[in-house]
Protein backbone atom coordinates (compact mmCIF):
# COMPACT_ATOMS: atom_id res chain seq x y z
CA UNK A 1 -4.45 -7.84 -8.50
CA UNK A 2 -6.24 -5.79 -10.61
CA UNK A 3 -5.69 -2.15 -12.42
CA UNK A 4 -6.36 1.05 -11.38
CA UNK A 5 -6.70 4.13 -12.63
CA UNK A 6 -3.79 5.70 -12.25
CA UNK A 7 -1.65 2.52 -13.57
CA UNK A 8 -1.21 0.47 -10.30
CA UNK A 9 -2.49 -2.39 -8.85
CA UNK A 10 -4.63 -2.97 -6.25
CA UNK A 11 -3.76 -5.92 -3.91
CA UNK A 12 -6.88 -8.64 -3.92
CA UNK A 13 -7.82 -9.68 -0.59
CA UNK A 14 -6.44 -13.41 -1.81
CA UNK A 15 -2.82 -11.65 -1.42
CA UNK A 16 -3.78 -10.61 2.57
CA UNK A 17 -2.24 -12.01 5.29
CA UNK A 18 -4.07 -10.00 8.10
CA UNK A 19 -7.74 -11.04 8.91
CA UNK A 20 -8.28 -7.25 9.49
CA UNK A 21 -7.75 -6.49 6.12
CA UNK A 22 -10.87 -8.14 4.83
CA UNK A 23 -13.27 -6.06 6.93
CA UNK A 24 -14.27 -3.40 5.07
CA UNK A 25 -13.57 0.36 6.46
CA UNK A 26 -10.01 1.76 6.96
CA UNK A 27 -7.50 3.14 4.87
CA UNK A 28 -5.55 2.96 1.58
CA UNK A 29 -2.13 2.70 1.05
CA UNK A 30 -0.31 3.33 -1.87
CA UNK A 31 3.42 1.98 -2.35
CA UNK A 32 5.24 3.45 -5.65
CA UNK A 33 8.04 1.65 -6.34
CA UNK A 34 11.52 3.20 -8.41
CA UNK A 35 10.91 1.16 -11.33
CA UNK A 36 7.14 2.95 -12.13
CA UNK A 37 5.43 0.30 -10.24
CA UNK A 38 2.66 0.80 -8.14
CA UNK A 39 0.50 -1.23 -5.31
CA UNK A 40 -2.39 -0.26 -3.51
CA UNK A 41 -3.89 -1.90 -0.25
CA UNK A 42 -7.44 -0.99 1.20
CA UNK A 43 -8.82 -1.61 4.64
CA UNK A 44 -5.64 -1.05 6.33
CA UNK A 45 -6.53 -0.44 9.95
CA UNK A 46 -2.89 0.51 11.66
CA UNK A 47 -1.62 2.65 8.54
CA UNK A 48 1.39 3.50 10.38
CA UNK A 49 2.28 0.52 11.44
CA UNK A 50 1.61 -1.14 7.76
CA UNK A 51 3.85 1.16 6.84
CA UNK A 52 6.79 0.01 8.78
CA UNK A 53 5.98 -3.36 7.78
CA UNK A 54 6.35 -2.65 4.04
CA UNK A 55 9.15 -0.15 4.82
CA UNK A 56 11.62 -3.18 6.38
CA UNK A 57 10.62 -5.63 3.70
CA UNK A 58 10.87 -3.36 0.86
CA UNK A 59 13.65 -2.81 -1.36
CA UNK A 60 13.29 0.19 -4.12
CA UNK A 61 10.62 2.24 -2.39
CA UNK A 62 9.76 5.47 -3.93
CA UNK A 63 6.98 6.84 -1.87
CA UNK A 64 3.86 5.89 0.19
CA UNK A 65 0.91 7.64 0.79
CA UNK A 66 -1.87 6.92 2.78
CA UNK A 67 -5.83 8.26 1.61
CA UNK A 68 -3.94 10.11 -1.47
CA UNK A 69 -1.74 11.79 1.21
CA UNK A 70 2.56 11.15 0.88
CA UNK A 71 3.28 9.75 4.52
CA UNK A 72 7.30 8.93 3.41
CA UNK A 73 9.28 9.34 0.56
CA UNK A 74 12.53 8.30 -0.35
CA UNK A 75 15.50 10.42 0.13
């Protein structure tokens, strides 16, 4: 993972488990955590349903925003 620039991480393709997400084009989603932390993932292709992915595995998750845009936030 490596930094950026607004103090989160994004996710290197090594980390990927879907073959679509080393073909360039798509989306970016950002996952803020409650304790500060933040991870970003590009070429998403199914935004929504990466979404629900990280949603059911997730535990502490403050927000998530897809192309700098909040798509769910915690209650």
């Amino acid at each position: 993972m490596s930094m950026n620039s607004n103090g989160g991480y994004w996710v290197s393709d090594e980390w990927r488990t879907n073959p679509d997400s080393l073909i360039p084009g798509g989306s970016v989603v950002s996952v803020e955590y409650h304790n500060g932390e933040i991870k970003m993932y590009d070429k998403i292709k199914k935004p929504i349903h990466y979404m629900n992915v990280i949603m059911a595995k997730g535990v502490g998750i403050k927000s998530i925003s897809v192309d700098g845009e909040i798509a769910w936030q915690s209650n």
